[in-house]
Protein backbone atom coordinates (compact mmCIF):
# COMPACT_ATOMS: atom_id res chain seq x y z
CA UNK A 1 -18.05 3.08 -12.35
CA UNK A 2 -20.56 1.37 -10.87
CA UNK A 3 -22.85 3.14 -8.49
CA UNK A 4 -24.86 1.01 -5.37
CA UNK A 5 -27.84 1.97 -3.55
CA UNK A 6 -25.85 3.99 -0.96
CA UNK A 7 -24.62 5.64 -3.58
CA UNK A 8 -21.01 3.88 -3.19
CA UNK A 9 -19.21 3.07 -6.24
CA UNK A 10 -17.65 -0.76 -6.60
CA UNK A 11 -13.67 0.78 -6.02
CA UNK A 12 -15.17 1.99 -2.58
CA UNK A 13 -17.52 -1.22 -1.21
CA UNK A 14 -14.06 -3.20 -1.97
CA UNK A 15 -12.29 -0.69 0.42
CA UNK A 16 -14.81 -1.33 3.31
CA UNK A 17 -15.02 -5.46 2.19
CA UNK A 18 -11.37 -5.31 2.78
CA UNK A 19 -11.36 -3.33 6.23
CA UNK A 20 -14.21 -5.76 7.70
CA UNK A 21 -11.70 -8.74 6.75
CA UNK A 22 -8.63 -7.10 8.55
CA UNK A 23 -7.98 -9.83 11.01
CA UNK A 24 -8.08 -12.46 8.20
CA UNK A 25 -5.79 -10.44 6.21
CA UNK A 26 -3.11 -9.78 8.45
CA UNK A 27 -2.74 -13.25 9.45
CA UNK A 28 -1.94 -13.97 6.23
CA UNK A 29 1.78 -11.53 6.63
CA UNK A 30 2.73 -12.51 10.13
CA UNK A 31 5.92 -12.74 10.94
CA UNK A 32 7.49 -16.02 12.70
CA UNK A 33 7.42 -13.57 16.01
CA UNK A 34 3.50 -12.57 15.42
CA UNK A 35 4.34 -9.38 14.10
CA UNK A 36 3.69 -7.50 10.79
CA UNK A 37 6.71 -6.35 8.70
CA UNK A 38 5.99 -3.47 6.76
CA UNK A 39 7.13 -0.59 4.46
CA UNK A 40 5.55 2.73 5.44
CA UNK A 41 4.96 5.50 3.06
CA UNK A 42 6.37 9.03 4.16
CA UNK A 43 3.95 12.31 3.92
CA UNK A 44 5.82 13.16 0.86
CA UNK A 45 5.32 9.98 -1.28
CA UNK A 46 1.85 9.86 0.21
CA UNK A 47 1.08 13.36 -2.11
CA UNK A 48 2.70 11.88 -4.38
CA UNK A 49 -0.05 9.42 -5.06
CA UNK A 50 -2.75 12.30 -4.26
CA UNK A 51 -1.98 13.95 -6.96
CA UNK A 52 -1.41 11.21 -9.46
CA UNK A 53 -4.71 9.95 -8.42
CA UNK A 54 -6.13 13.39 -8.95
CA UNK A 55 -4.16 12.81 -12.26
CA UNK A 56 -1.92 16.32 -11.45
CA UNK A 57 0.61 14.72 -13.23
CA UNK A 58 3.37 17.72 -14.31
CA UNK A 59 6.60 16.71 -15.21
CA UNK A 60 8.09 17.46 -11.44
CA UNK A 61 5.70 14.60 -9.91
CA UNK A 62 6.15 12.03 -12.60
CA UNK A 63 9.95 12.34 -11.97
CA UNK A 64 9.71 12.44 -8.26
CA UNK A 65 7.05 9.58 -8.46
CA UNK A 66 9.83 7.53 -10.48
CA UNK A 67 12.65 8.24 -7.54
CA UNK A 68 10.32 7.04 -5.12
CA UNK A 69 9.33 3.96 -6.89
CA UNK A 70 13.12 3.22 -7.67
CA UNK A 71 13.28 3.44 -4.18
CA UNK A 72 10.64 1.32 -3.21
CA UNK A 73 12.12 -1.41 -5.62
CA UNK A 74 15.36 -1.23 -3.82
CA UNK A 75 13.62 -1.96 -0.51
CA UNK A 76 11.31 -4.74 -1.81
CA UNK A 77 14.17 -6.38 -3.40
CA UNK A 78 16.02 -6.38 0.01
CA UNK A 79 13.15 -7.65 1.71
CA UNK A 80 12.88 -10.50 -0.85
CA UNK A 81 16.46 -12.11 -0.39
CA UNK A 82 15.87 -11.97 3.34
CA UNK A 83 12.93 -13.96 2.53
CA UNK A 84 9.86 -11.34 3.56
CA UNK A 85 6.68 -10.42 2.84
CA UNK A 86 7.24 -7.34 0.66
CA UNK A 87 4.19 -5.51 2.62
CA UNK A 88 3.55 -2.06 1.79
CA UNK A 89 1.41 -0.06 4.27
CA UNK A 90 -0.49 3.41 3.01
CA UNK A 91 -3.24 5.50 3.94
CA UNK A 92 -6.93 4.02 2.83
CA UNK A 93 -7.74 6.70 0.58
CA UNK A 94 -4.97 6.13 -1.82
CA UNK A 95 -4.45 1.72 -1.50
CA UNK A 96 -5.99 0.90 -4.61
CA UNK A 97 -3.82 3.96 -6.48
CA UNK A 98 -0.73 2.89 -4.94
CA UNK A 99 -1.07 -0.55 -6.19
CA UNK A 100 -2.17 0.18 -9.53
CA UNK A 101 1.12 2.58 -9.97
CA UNK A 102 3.51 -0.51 -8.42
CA UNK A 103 1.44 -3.60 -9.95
CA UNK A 104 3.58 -3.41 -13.39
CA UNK A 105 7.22 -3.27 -12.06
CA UNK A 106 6.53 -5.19 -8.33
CA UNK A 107 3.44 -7.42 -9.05
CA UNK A 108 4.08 -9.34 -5.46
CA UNK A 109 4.37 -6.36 -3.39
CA UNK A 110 1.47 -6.38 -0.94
CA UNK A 111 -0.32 -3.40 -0.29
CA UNK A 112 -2.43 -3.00 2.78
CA UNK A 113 -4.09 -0.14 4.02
CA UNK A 114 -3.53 1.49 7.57
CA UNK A 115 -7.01 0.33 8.63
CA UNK A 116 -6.56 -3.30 6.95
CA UNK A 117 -3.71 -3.85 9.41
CA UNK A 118 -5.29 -5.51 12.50
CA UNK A 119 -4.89 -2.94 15.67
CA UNK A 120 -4.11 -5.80 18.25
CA UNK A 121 -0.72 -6.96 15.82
CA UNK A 122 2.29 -4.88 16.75
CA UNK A 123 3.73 -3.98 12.92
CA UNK A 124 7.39 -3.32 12.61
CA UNK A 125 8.45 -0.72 10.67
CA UNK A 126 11.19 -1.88 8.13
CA UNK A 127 11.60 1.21 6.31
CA UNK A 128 10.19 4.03 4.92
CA UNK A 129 10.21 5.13 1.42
């Protein structure tokens, strides 16, 4: 990894980069009604991706990591014939994980972090997976 002055590696300065641009990027998802659609993560699945990103990867988490992403398919594919934004939101410590586990199987689902999401936009929750 590549390591800047502040001693901030490339992975992170994108995180901030992407939190400074949080108005531009959720205008980009708004819904007809100025609101954001979204997917939220439950606690569970959350520690799910903590400890694949901490690569604590036993054979219970890669199974349970597998029923959640089934499940996340199911809801993204919903979404899609309604003809919305598949829009994921997470916690900011584990965006980039999160869409490097769901780029291969659901390349166009979006993946914002919680601080990404402009506070003044109210955000629907669709579901939770």
């Amino acid at each position: 990894a590549l390591f800047h002055a502040n001693g901030a590696t490339a992975e992170e300065l994108v995180e901030v980069t992407r939190q400074a641009q949080h108005r531009l990027i959720t205008q980009r998802y708004l819904h007809a009604d100025g609101s954001l659609r979204a997917i939220e993560l439950t606690d569970d699945s959350c520690n799910l991706y903590v400890r694949h990103q901490s690569k604590e990867l036993d054979a219970e988490t890669t199974a349970l990591l597998d029923v959640h992403l089934d499940a996340l398919e199911a809801t993204v594919a919903k979404l899609r014939l309604h003809r919305q934004f598949p829009i994921l939101t997470v916690p900011k410590n584990i965006r980039r994980t999160v869409k490097i586990v769901t780029r291969k199987t659901m390349p166009r689902l979006i993946v914002l972090s919680t601080s990404e999401v402009d506070p003044a936009i109210p955000v629907e929750i669709v579901d939770r997976v």
